[in-house]
Each structure stands twice: as structure tokens, then as C-alpha cells.
PDB file of N, CA and C in Angstrom:
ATOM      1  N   UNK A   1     -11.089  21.758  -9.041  1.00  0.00           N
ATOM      2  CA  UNK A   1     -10.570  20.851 -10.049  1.00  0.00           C
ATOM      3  C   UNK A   1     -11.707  19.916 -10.480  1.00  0.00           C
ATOM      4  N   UNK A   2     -11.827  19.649 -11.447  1.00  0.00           N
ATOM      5  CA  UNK A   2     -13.213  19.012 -12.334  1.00  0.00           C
ATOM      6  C   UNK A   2     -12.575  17.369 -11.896  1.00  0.00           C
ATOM      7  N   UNK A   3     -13.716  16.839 -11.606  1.00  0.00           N
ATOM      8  CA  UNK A   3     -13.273  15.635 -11.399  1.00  0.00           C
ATOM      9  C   UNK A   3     -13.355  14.621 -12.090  1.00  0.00           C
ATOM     10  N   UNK A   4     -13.197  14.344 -13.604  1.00  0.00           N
ATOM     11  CA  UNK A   4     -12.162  13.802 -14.006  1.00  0.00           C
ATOM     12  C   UNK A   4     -10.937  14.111 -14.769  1.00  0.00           C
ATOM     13  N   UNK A   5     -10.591  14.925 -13.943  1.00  0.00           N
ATOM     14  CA  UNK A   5      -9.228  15.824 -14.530  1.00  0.00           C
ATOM     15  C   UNK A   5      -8.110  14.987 -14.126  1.00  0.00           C
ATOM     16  N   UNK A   6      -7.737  13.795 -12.925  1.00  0.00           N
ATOM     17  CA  UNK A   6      -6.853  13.071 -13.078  1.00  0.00           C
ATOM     18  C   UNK A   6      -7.262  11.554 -13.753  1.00  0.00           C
ATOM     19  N   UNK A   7      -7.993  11.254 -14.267  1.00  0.00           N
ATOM     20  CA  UNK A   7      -8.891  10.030 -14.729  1.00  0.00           C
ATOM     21  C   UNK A   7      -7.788   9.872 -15.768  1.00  0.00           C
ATOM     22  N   UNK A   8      -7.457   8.250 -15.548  1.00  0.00           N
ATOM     23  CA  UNK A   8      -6.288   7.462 -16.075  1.00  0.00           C
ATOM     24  C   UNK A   8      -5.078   7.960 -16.232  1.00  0.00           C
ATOM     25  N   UNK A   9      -4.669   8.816 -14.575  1.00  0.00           N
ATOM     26  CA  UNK A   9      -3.191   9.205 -14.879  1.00  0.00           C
ATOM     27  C   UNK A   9      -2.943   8.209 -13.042  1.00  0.00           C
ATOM     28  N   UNK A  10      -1.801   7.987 -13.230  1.00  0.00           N
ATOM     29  CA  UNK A  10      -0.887   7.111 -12.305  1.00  0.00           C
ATOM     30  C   UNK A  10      -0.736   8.085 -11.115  1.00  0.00           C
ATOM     31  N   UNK A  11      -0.416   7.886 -10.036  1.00  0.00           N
ATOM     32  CA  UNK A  11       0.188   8.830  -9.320  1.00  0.00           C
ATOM     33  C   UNK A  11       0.482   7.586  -8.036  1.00  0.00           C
ATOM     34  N   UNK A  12       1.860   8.585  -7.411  1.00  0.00           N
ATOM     35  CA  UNK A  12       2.344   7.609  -6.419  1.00  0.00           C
ATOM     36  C   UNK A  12       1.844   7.948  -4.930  1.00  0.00           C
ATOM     37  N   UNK A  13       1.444   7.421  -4.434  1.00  0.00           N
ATOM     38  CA  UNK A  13       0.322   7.618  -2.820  1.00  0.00           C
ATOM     39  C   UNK A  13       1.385   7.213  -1.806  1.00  0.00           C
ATOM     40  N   UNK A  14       2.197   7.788  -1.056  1.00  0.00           N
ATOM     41  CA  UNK A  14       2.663   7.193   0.283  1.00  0.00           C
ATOM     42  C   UNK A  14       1.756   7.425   1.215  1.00  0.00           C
ATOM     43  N   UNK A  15       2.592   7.228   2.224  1.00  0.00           N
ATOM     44  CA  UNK A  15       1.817   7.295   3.581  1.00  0.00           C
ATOM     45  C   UNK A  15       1.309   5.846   4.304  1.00  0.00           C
ATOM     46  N   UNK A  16       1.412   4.795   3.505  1.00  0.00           N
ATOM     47  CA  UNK A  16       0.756   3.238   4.086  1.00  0.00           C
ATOM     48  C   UNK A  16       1.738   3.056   4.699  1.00  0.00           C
ATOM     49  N   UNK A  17       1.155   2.109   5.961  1.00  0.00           N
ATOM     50  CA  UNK A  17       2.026   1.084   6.469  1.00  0.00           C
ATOM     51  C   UNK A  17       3.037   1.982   7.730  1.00  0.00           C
ATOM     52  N   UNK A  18       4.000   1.893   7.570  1.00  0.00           N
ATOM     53  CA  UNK A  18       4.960   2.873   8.512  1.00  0.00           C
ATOM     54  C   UNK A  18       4.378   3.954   8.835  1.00  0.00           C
ATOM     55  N   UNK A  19       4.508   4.760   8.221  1.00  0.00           N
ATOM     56  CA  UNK A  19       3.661   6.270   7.780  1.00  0.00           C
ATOM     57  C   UNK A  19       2.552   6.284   8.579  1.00  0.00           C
ATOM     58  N   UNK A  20       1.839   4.640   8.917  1.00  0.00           N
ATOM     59  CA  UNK A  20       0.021   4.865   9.563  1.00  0.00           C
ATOM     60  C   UNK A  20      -1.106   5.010   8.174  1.00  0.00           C
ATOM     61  N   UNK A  21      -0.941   5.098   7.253  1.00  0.00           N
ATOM     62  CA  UNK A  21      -1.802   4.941   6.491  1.00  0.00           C
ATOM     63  C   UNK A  21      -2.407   3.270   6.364  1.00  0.00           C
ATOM     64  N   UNK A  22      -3.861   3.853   5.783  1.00  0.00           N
ATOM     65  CA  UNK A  22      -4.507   2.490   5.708  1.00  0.00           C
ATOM     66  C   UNK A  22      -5.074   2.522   4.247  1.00  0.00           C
ATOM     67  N   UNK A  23      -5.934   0.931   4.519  1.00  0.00           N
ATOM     68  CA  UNK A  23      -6.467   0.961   3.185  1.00  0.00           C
ATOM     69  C   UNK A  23      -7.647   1.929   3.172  1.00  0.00           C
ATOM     70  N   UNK A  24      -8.117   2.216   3.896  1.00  0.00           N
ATOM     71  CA  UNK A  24      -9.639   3.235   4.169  1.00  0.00           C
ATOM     72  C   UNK A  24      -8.930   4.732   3.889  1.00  0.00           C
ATOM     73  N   UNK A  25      -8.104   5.184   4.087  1.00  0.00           N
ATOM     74  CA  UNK A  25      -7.617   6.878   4.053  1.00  0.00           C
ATOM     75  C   UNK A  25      -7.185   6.576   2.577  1.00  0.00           C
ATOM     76  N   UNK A  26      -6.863   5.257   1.684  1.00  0.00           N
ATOM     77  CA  UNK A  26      -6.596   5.560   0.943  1.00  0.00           C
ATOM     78  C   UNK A  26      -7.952   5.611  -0.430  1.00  0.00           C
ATOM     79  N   UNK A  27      -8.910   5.117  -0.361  1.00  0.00           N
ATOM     80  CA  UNK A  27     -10.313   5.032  -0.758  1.00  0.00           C
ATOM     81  C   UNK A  27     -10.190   6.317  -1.215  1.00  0.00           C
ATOM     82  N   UNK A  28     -10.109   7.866  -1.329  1.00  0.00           N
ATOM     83  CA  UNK A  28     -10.431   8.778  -1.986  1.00  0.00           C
ATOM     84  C   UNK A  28      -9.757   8.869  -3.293  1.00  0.00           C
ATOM     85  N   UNK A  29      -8.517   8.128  -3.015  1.00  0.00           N
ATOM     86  CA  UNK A  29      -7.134   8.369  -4.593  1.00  0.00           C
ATOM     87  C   UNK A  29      -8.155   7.454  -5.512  1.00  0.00           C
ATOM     88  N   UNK A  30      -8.491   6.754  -5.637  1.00  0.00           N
ATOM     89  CA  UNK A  30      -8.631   5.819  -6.317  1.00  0.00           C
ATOM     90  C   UNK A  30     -10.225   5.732  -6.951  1.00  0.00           C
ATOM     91  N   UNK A  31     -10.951   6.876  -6.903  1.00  0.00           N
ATOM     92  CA  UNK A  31     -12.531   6.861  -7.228  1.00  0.00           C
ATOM     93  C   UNK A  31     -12.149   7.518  -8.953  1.00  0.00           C
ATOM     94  N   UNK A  32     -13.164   7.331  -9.751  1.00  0.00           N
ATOM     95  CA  UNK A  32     -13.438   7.919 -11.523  1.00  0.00           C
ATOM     96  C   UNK A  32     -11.820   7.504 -11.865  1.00  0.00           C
ATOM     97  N   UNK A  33     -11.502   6.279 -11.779  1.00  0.00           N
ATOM     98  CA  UNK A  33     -10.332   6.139 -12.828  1.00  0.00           C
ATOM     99  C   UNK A  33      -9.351   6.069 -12.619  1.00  0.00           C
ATOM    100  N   UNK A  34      -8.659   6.910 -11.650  1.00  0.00           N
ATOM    101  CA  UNK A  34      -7.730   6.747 -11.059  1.00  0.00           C
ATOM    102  C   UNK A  34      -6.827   6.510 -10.697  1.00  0.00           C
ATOM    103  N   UNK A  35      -5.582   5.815 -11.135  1.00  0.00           N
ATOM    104  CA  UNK A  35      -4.734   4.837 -10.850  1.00  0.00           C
ATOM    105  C   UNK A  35      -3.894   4.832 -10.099  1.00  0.00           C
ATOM    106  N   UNK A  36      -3.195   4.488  -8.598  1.00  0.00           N
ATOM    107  CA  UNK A  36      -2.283   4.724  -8.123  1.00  0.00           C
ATOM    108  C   UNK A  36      -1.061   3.206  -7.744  1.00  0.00           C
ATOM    109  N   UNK A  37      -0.242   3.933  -6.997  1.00  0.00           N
ATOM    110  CA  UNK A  37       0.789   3.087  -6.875  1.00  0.00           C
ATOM    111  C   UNK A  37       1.036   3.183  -5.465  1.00  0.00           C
ATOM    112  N   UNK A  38       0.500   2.382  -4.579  1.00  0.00           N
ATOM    113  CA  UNK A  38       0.988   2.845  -2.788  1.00  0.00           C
ATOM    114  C   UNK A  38       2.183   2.408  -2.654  1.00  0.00           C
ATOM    115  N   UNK A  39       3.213   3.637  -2.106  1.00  0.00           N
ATOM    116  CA  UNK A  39       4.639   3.135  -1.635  1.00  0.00           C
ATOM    117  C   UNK A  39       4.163   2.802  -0.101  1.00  0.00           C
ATOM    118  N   UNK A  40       4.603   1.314  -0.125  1.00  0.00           N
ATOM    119  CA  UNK A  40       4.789   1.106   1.573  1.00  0.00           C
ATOM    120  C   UNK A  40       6.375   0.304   1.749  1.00  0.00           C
ATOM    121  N   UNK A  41       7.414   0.772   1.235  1.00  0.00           N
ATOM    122  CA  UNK A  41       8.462   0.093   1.308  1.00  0.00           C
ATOM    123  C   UNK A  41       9.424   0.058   2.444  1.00  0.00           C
ATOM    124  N   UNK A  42       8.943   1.370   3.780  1.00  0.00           N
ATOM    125  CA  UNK A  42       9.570   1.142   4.768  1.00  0.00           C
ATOM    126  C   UNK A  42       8.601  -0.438   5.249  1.00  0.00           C
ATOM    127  N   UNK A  43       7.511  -0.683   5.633  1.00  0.00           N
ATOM    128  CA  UNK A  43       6.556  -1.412   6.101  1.00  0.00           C
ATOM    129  C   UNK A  43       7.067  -3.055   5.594  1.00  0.00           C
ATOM    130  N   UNK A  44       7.412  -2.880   4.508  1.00  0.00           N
ATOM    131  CA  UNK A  44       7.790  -4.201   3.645  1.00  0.00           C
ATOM    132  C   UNK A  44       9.078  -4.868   4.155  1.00  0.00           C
ATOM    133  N   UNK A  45       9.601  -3.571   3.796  1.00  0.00           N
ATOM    134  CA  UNK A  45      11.329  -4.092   3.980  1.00  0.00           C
ATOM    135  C   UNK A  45      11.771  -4.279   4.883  1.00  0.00           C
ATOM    136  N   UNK A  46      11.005  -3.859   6.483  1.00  0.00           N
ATOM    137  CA  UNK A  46      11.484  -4.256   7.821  1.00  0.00           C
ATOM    138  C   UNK A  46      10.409  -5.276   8.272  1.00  0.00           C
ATOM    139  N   UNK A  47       9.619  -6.048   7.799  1.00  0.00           N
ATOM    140  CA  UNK A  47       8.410  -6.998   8.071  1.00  0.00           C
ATOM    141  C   UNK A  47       9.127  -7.766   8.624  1.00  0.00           C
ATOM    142  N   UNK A  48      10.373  -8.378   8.821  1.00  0.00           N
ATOM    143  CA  UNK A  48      11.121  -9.415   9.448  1.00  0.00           C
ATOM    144  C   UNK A  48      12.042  -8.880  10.570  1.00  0.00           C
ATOM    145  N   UNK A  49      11.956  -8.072  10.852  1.00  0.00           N
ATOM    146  CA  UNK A  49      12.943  -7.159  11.984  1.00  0.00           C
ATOM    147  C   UNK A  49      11.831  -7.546  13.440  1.00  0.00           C
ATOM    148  N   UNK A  50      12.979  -8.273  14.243  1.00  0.00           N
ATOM    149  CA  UNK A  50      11.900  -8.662  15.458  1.00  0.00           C
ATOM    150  C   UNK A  50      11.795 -10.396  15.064  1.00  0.00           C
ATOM    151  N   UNK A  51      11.621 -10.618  13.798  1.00  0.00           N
ATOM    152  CA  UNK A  51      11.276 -12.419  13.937  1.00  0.00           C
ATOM    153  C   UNK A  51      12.019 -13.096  13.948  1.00  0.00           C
ATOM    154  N   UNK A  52      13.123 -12.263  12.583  1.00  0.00           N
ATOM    155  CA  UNK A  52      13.904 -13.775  11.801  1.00  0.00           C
ATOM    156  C   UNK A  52      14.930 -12.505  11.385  1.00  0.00           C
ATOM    157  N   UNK A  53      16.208 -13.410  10.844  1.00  0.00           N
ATOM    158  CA  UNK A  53      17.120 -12.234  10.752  1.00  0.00           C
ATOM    159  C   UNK A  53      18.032 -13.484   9.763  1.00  0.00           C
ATOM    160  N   UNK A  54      17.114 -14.301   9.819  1.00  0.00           N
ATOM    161  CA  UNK A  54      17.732 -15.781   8.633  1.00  0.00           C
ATOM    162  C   UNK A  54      17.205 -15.296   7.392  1.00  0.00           C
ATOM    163  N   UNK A  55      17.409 -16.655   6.869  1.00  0.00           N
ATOM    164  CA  UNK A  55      17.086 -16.667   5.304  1.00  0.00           C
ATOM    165  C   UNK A  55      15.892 -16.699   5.009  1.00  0.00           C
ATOM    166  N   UNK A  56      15.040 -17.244   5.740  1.00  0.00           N
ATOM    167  CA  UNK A  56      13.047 -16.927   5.822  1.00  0.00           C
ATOM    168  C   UNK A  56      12.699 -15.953   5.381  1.00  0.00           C
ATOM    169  N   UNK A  57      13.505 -14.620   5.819  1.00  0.00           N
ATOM    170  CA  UNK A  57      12.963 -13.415   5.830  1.00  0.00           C
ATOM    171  C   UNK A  57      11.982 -12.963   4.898  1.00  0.00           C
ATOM    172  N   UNK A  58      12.038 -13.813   3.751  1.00  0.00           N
ATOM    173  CA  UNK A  58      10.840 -13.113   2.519  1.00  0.00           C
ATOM    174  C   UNK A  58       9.734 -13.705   3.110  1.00  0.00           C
ATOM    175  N   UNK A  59       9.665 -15.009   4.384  1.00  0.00           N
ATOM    176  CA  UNK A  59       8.059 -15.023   4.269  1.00  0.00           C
ATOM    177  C   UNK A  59       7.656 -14.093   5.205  1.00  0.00           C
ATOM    178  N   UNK A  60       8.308 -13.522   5.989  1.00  0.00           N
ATOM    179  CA  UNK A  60       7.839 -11.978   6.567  1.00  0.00           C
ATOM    180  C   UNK A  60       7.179 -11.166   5.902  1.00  0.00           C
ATOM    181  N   UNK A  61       7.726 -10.721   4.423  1.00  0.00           N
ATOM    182  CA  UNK A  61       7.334  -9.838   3.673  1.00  0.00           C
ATOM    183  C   UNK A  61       6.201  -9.804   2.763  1.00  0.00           C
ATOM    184  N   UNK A  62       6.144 -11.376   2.556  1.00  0.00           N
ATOM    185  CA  UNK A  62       5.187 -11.851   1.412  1.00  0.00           C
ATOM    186  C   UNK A  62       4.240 -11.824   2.602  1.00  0.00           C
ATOM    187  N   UNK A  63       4.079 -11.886   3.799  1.00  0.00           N
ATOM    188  CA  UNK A  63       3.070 -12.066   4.747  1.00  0.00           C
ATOM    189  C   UNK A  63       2.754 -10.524   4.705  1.00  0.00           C
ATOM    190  N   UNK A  64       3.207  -9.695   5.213  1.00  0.00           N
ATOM    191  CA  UNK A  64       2.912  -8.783   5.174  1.00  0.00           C
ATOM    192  C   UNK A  64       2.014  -7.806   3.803  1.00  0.00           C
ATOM    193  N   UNK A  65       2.841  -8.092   2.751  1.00  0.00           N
ATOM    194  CA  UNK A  65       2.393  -7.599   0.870  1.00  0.00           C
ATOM    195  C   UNK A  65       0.325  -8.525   1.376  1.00  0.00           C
ATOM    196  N   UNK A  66       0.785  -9.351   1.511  1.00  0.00           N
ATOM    197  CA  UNK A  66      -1.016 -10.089   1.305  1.00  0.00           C
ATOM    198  C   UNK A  66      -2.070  -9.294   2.585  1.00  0.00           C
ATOM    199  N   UNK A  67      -1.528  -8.935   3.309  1.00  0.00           N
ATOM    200  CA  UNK A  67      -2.278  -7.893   4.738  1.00  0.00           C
ATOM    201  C   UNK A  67      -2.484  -6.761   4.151  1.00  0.00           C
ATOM    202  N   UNK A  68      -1.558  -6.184   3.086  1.00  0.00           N
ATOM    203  CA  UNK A  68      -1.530  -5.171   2.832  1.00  0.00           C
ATOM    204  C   UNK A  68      -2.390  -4.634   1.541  1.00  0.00           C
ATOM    205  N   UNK A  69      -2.465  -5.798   0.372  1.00  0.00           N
ATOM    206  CA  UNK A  69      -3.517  -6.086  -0.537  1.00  0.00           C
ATOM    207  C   UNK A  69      -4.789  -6.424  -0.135  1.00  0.00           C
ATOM    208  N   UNK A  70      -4.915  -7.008   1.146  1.00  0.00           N
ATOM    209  CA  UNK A  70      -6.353  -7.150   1.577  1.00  0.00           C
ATOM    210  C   UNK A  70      -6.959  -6.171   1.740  1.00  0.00           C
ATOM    211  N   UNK A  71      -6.150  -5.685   2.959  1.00  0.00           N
ATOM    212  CA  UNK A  71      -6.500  -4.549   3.232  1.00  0.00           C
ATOM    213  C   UNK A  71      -6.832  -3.042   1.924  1.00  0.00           C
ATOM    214  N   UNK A  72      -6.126  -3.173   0.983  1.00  0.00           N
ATOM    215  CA  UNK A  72      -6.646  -2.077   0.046  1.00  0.00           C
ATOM    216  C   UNK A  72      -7.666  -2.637  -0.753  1.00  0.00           C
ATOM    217  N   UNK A  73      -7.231  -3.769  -1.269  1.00  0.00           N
ATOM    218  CA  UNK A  73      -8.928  -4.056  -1.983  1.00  0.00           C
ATOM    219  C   UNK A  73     -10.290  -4.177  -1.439  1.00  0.00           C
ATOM    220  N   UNK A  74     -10.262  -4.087  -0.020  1.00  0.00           N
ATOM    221  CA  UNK A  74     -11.593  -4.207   0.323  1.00  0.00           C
ATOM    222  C   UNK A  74     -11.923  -2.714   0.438  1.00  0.00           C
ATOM    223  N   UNK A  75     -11.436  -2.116   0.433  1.00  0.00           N
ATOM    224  CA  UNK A  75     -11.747  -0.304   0.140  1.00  0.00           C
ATOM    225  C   UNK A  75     -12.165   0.173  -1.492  1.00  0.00           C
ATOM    226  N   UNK A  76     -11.679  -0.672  -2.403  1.00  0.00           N
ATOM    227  CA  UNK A  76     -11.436  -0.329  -3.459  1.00  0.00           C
ATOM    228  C   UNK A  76     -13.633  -0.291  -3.839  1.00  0.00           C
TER     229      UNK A  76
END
């Protein structure tokens, strides 16, 4: 496949987070253009399971979303 044959098309990447994916395994989707979308929504949506089971619960998640953006942009 010629490589820029997916250059500026979207595609959806699982595997982060739950799954064991990182921001480093994900470094190949994203070279000449690229665009993706990482599903990590098991990883997200249970970020508060174990802490809080109150009304806090989004700062579980928002804690987690910023670990999880770090972590991919420094690959990028």
C-alpha cells in the first residue's frame, strides 16, 4: 500500500487504555497525515470504580482524559 494512500482520512484506533494500548504502539497510525480517533471508553468510563461512587466521579475521568492526552501527544 503506497503510503500516502490513507493521508487525510479519519480512522478509529482502539486498543488504548483497557485493551493495554499506549501512546507509543499508537505512533505508527498517525505518521504522513493521518488522522485518527483513539476509542478508550472502557478506560474512561470506569476511571472512578475503586475511588468514588459519588458525584465527583467526573474528576476521575477528566484525570484520567489528561494522562491519556499526555501520554499520546508526546508520541505524536
Amino acid at each position: 500500500m503506497p503510503k500516502d494512500c490513507l493521508k487525510h482520512t479519519f480512522l478509529l484506533i482502539p486498543g488504548y487504555g483497557a485493551q493495554g494500548g499506549t501512546g507509543r504502539d499508537l505512533m505508527p497510525f498517525f505518521k504522513n497525515g493521518v488522522c485518527g480517533v483513539v476509542n478508550a471508553s472502557r478506560s474512561l468510563l470506569t476511571a472512578h470504580k475503586g475511588k468514588t461512587e459519588a458525584e465527583d466521579f467526573d474528576i476521575y475521568i477528566r484525570k484520567a482524559v489528561e494522562i491519556m492526552h499526555k501520554d499520546i501527544v508526546q508520541w505524536l
